[in-house]
C-alpha atoms as a PDB file:
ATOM      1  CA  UNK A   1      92.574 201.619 165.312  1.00  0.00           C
ATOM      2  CA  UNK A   2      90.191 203.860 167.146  1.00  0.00           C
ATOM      3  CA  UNK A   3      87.855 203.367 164.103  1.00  0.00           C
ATOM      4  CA  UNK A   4      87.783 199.673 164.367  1.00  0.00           C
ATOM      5  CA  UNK A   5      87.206 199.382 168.347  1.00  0.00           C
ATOM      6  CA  UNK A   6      84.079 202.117 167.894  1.00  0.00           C
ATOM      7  CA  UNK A   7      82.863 199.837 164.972  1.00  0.00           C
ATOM      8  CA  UNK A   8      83.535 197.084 167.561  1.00  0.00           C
ATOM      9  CA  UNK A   9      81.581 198.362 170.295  1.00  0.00           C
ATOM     10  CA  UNK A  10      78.674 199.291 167.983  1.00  0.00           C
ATOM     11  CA  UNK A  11      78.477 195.718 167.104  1.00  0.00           C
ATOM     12  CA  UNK A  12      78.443 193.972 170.574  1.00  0.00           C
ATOM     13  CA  UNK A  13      81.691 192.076 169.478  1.00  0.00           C
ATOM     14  CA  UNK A  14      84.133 193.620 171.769  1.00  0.00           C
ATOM     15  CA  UNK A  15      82.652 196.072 174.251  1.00  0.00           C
ATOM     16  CA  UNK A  16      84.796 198.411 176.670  1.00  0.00           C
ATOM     17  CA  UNK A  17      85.539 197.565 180.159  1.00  0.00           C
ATOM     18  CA  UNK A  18      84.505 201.060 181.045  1.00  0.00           C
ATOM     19  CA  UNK A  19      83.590 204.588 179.068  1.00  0.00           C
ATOM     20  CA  UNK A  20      84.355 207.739 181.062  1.00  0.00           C
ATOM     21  CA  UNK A  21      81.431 210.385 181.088  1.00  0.00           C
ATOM     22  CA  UNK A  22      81.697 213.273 179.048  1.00  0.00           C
ATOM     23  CA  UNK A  23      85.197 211.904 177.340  1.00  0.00           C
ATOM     24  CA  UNK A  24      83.468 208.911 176.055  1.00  0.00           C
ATOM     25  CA  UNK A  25      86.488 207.592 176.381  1.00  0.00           C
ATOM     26  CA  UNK A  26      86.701 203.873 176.179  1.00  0.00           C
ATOM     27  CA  UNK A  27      89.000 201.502 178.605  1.00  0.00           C
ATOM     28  CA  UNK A  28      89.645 197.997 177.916  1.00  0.00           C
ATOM     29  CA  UNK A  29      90.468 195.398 180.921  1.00  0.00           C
ATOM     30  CA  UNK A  30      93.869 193.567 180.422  1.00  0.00           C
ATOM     31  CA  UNK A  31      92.393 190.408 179.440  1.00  0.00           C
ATOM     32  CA  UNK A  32      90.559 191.787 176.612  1.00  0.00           C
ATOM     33  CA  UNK A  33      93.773 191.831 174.763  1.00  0.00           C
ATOM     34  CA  UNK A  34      93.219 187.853 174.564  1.00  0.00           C
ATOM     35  CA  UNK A  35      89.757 188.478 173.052  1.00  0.00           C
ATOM     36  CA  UNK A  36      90.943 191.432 170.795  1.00  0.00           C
ATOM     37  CA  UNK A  37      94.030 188.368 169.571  1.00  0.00           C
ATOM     38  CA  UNK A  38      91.098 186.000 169.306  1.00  0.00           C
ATOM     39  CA  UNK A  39      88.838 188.392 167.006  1.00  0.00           C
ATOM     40  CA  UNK A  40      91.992 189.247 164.874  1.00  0.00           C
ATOM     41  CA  UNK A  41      92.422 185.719 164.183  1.00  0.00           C
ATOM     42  CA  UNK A  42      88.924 185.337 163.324  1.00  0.00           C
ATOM     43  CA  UNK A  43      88.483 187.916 160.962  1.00  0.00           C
ATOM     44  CA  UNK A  44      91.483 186.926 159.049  1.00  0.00           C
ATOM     45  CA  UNK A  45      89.660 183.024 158.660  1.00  0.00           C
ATOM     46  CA  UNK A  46      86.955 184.892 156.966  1.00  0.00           C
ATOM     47  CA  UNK A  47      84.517 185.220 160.274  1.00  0.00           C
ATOM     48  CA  UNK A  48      81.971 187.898 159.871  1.00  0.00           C
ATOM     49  CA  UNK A  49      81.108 190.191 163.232  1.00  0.00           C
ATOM     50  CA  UNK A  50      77.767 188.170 163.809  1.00  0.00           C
ATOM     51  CA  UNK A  51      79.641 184.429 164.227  1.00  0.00           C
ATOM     52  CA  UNK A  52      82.729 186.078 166.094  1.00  0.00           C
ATOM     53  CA  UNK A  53      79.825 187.754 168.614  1.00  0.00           C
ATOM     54  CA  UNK A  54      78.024 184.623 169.417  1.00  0.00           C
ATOM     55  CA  UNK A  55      81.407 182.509 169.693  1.00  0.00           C
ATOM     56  CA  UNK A  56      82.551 184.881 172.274  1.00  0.00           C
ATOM     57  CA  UNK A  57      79.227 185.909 173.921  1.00  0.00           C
ATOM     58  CA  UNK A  58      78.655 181.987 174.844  1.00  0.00           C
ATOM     59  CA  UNK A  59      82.832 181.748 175.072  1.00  0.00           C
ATOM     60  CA  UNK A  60      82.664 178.017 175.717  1.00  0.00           C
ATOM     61  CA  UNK A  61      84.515 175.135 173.997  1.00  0.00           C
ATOM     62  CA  UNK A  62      80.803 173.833 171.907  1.00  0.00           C
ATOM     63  CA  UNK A  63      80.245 177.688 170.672  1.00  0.00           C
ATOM     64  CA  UNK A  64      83.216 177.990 169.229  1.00  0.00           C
ATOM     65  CA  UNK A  65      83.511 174.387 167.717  1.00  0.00           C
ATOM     66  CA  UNK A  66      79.355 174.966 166.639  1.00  0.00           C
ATOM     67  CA  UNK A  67      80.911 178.511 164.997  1.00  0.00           C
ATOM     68  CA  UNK A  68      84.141 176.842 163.018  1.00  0.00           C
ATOM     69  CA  UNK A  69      81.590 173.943 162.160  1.00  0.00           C
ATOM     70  CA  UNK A  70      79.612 176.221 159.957  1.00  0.00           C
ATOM     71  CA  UNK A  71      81.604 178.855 159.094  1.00  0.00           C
ATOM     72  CA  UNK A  72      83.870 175.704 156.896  1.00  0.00           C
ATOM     73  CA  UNK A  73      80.700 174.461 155.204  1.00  0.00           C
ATOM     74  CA  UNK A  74      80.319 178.587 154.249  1.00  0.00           C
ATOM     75  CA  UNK A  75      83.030 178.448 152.927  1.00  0.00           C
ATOM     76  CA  UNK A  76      83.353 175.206 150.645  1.00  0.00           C
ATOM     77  CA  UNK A  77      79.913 176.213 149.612  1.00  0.00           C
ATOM     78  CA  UNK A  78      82.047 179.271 148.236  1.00  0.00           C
ATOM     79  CA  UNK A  79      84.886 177.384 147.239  1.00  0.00           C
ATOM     80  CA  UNK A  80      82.308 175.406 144.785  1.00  0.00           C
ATOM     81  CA  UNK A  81      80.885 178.649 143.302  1.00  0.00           C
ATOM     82  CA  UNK A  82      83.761 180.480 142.729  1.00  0.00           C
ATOM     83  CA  UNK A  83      85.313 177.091 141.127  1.00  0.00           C
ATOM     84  CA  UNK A  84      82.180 177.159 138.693  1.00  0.00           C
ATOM     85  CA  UNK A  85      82.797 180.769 138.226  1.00  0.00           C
ATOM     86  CA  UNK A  86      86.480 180.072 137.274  1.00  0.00           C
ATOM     87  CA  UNK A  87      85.575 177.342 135.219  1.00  0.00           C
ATOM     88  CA  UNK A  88      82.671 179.626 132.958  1.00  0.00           C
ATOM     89  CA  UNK A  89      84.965 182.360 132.973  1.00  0.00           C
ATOM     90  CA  UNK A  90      88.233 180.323 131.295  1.00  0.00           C
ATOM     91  CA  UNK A  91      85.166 179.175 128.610  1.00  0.00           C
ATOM     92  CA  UNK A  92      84.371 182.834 127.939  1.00  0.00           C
ATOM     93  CA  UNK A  93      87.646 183.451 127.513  1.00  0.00           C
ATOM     94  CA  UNK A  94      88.532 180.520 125.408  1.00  0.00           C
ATOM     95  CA  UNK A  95      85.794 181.866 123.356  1.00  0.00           C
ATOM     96  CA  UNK A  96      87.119 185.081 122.666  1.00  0.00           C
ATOM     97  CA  UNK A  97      90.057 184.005 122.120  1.00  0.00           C
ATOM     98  CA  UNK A  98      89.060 181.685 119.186  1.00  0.00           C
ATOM     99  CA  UNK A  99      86.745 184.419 118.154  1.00  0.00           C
ATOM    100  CA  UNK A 100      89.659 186.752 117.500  1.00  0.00           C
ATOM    101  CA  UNK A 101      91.713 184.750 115.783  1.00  0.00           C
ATOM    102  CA  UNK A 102      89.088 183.783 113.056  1.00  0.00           C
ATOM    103  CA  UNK A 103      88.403 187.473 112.408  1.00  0.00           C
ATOM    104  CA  UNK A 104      92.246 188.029 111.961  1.00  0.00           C
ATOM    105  CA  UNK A 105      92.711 185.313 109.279  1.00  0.00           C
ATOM    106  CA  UNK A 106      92.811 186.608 106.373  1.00  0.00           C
ATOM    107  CA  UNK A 107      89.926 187.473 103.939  1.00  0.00           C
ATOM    108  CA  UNK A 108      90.768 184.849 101.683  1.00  0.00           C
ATOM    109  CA  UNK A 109      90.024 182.458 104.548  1.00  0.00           C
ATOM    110  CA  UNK A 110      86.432 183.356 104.734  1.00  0.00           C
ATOM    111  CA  UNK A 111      85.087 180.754 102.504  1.00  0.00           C
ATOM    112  CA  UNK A 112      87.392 178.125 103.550  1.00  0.00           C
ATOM    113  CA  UNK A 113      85.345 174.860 103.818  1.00  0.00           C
ATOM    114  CA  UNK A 114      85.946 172.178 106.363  1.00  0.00           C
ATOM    115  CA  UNK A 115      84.837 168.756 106.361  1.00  0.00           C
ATOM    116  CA  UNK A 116      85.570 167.542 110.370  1.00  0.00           C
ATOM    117  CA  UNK A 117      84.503 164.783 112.817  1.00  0.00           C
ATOM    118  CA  UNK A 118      82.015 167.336 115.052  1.00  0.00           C
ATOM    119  CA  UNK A 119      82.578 166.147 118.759  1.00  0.00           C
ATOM    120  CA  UNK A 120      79.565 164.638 121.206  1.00  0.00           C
ATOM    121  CA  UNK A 121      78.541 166.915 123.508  1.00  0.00           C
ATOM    122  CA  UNK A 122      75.490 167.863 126.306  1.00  0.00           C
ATOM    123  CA  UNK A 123      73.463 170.315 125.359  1.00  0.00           C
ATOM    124  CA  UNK A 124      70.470 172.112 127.911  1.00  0.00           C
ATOM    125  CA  UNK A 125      67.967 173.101 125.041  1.00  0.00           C
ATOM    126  CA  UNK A 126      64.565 174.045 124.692  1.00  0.00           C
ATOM    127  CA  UNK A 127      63.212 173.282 121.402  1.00  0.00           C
ATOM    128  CA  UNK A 128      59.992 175.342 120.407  1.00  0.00           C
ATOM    129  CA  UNK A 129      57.734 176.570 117.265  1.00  0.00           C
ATOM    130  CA  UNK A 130      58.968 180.286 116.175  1.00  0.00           C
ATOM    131  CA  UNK A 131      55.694 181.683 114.999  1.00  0.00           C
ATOM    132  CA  UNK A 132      56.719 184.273 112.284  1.00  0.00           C
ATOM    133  CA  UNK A 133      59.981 183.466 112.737  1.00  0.00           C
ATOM    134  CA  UNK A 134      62.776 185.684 110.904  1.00  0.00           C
ATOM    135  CA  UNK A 135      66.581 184.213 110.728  1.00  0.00           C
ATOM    136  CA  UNK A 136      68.344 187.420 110.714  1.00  0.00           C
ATOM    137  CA  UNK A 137      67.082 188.339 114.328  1.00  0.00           C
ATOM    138  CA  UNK A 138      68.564 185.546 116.034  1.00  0.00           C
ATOM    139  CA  UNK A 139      66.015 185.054 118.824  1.00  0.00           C
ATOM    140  CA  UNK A 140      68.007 187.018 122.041  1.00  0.00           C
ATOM    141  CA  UNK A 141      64.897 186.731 124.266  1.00  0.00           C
ATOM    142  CA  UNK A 142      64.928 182.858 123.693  1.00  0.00           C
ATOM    143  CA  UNK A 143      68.742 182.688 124.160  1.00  0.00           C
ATOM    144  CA  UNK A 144      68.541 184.669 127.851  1.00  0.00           C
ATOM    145  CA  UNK A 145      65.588 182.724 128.280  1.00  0.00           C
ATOM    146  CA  UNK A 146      67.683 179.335 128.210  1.00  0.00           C
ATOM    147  CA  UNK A 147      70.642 180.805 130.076  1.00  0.00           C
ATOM    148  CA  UNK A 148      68.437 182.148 132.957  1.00  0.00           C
ATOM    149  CA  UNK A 149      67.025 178.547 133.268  1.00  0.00           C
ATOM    150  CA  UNK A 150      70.418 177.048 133.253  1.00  0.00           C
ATOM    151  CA  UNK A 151      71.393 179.495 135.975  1.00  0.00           C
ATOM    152  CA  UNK A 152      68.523 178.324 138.191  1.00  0.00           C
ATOM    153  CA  UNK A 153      69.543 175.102 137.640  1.00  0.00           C
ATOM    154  CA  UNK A 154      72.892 176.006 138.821  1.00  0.00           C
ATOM    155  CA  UNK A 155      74.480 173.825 135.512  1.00  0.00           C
ATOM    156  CA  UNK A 156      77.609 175.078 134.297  1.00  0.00           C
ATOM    157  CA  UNK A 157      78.703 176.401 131.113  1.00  0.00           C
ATOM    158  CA  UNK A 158      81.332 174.238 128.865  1.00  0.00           C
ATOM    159  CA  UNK A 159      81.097 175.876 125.769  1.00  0.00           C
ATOM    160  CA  UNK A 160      79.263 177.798 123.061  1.00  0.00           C
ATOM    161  CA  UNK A 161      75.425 178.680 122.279  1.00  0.00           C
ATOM    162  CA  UNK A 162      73.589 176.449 119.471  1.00  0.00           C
ATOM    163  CA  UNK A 163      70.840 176.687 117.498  1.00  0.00           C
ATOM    164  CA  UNK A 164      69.884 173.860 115.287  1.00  0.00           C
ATOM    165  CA  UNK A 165      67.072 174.563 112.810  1.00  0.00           C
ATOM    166  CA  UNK A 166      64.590 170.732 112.634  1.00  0.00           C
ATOM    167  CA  UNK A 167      63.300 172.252 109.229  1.00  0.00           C
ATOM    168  CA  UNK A 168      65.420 171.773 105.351  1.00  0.00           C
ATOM    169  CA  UNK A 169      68.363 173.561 104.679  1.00  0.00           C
ATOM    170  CA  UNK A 170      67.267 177.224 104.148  1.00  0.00           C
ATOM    171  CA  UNK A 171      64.101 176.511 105.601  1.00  0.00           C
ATOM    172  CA  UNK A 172      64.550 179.177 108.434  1.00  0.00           C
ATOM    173  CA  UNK A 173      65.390 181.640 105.756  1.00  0.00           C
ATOM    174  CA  UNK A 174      61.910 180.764 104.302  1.00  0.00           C
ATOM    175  CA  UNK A 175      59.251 179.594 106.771  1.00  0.00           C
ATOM    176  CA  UNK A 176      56.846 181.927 108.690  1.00  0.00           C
ATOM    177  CA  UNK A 177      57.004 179.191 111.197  1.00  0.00           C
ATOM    178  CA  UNK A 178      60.466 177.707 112.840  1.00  0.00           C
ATOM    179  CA  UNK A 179      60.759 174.431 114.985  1.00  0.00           C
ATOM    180  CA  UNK A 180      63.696 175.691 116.292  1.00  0.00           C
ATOM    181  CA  UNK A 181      66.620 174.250 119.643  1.00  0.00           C
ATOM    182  CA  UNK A 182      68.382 176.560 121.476  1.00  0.00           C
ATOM    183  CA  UNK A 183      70.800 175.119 123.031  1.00  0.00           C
ATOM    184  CA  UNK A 184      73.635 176.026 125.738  1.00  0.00           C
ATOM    185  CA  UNK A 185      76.690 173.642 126.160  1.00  0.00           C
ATOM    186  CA  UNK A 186      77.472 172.484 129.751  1.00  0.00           C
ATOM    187  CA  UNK A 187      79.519 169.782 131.633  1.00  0.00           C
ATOM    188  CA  UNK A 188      78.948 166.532 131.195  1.00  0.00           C
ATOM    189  CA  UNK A 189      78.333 165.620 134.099  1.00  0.00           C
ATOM    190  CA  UNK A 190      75.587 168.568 134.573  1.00  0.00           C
ATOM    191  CA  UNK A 191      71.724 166.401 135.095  1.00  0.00           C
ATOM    192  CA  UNK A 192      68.800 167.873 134.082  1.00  0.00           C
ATOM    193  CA  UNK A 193      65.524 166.516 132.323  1.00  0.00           C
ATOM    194  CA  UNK A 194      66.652 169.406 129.186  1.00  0.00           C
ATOM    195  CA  UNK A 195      69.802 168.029 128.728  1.00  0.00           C
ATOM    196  CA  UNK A 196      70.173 166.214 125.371  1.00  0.00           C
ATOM    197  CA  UNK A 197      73.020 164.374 124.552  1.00  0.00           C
ATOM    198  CA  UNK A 198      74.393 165.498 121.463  1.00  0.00           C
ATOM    199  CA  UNK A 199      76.161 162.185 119.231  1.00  0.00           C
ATOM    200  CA  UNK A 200      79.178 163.095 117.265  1.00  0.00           C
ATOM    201  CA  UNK A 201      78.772 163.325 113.283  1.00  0.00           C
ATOM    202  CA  UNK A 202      80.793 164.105 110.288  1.00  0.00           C
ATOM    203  CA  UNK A 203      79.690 167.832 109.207  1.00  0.00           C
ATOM    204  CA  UNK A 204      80.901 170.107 106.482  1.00  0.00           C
ATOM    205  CA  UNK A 205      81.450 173.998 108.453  1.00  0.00           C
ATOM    206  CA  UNK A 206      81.950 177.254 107.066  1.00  0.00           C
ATOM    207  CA  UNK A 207      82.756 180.688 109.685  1.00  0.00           C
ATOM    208  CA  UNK A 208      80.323 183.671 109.413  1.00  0.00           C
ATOM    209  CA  UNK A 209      82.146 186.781 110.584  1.00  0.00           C
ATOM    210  CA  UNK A 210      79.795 189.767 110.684  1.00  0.00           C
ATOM    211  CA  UNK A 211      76.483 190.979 111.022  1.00  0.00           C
ATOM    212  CA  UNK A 212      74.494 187.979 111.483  1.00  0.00           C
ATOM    213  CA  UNK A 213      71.981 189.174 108.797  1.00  0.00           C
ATOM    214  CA  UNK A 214      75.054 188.293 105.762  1.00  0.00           C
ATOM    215  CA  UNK A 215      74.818 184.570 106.627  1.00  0.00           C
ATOM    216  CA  UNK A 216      72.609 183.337 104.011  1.00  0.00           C
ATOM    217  CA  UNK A 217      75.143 183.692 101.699  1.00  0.00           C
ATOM    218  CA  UNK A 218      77.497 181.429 103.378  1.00  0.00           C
ATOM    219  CA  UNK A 219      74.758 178.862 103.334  1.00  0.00           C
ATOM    220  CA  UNK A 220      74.055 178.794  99.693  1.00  0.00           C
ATOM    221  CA  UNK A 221      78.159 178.252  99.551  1.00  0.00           C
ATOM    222  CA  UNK A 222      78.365 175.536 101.894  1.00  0.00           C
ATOM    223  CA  UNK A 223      75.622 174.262 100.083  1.00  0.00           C
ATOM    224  CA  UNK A 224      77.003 174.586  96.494  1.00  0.00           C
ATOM    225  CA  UNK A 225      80.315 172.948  97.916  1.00  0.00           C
ATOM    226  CA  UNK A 226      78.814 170.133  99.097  1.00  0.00           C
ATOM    227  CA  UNK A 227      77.076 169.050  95.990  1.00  0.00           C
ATOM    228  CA  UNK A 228      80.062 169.783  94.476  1.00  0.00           C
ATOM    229  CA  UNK A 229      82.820 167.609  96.302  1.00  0.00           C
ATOM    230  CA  UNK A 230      80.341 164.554  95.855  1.00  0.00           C
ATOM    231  CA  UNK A 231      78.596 164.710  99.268  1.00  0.00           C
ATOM    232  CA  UNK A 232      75.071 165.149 100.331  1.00  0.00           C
ATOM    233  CA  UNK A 233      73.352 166.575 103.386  1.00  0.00           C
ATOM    234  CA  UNK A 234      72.365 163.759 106.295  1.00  0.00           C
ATOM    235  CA  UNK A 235      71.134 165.884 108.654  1.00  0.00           C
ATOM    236  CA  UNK A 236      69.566 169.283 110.482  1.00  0.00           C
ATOM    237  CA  UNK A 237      72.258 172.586 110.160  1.00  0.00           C
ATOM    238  CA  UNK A 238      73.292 173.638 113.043  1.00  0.00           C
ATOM    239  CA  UNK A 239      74.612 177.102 114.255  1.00  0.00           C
ATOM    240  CA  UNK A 240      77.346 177.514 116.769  1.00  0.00           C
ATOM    241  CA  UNK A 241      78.053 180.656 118.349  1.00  0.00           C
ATOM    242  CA  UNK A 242      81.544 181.240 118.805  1.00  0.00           C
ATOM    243  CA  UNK A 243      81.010 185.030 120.000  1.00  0.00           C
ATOM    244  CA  UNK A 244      77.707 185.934 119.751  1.00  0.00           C
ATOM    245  CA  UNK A 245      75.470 189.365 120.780  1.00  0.00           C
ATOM    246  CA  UNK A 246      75.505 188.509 124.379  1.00  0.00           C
ATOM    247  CA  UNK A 247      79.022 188.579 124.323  1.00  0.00           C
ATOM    248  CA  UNK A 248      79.901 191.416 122.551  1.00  0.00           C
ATOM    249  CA  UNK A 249      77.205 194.389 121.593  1.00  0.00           C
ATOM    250  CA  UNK A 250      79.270 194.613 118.069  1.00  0.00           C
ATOM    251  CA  UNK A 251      77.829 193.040 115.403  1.00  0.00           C
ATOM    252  CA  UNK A 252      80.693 193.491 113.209  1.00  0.00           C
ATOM    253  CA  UNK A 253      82.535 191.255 115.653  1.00  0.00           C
ATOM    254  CA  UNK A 254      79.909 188.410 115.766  1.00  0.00           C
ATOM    255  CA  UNK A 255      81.525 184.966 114.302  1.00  0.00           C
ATOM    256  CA  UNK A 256      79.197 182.307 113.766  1.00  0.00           C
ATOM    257  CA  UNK A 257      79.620 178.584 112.715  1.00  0.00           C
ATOM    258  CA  UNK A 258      77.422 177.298 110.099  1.00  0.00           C
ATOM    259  CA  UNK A 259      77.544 173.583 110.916  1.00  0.00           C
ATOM    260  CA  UNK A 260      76.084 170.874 108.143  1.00  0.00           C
ATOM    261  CA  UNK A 261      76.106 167.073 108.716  1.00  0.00           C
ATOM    262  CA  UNK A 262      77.435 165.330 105.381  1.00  0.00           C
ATOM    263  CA  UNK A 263      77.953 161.801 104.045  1.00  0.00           C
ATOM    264  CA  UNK A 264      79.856 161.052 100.942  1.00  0.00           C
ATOM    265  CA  UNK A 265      77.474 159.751  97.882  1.00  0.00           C
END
């Protein structure tokens, strides 16, 4: 089109044989309809304007071999981050998806305990000392805080967010002061010097769906329950995130996991 030879021109990448004064008409030689093929080619492989310019400024053999060289390691560095984009995105979505259909079981469901073998998995935490630390406002600064690192060290996500509380049960209900993990799942094959290899464990887990501030109540169940069905507690709770507030701005639609590591008596 007349739009895309102008645009053409303006760039340097395929400049008119001749322009007429006062028309400003352009007129391109014959054999410029080998370098217009050539560009059309190009553009469709993904070239932008500046590589197709210097491949046919220099118009030798090396430039355009130098040009194709790099412009294939552009794109399987893009290949690579859009596959790590696909992969993050079918974990969202996974997510949601199991997010959904806990909040569509029905009510009765709600206080269904489950005693299950909790899978190994790698975890990139940072573990630090809440000062004044209150449960009910779930930390977001120290969540975005560990995702922003994770980003930067280009790790990808596998899976959900966890918190696990290194205090007693109910002890981040209670104490001014938290030692608290936050902890993002990612592949296992991610490296990092934050990444913490979480063992597998038997755990007894209840689902919080709701405002996040309602969840105490679930504990003292769980707890009860336990006691109850001749078990006692073997390790630090942990909370999974199975949609969360920074994936949905509707608490009403927040489902948590309250996860409690149990042996029998």
């Amino acid at each position: 089109s007349v739009k895309t030879l102008r645009y053409y021109d303006q760039a340097g990448v395929l400049i008119p044989e001749l322009r007429k004064d006062g028309s400003n008409y352009r007129y391109y030689a014959k054999e410029q309809l080998i370098s217009v093929f050539i560009i059309k080619k190009m553009r469709l492989l993904g070239f932008s304007l500046e590589e197709i310019r210097r491949a046919l400024g220099k118009n030798t053999l090396e430039s355009m071999e130098n040009e194709v060289h790099q412009h294939i390691g552009k794109l399987e560095g893009e290949i690579l981050r859009l596959g790590k984009q696909l992969r993050e995105s079918k974990v969202l979505l996974e997510k949601l998806q199991k997010g959904k259909e806990l909040l569509e079981r029905d009510p009765k469901e709600h206080w269904d305990v489950v005693v299950e073998e909790i899978p190994e998995k790698h975890l990139f935490t940072k573990r630090s000392l809440m000062e004044s630390y209150r449960n009910e406002e779930v930390s977001l600064e120290k969540w975005i805080e560990v995702i922003e690192e994770a980003k930067r060290e280009d790790l990808t996500v596998n899976g959900s967010f966890f918190i696990t509380y290194h205090t007693e049960l109910f002890g981040q209900f209670l104490q001014k002061n938290c030692d608290t993990e936050f902890g993002l799942q990612v592949e296992e094959k991610a490296t990092s010097q934050h990444i913490r290899k979480a063992e597998g464990y038997l755990a007894a887990t209840l689902i919080h769906r709701g405002e996040y501030r309602d969840i105490v109540h679930k504990y003292i169940f769980l707890k009860r329950w336990i006691e109850q069905n001749g078990y006692h507690i073997s390790g630090n709770v942990t909370e999974e995130f199975i949609i969360s507030p920074i994936d949905i701005n509707n608490g009403a639609m927040h489902v948590t996991k309250i996860i409690i590591p149990i042996r029998k008596n």
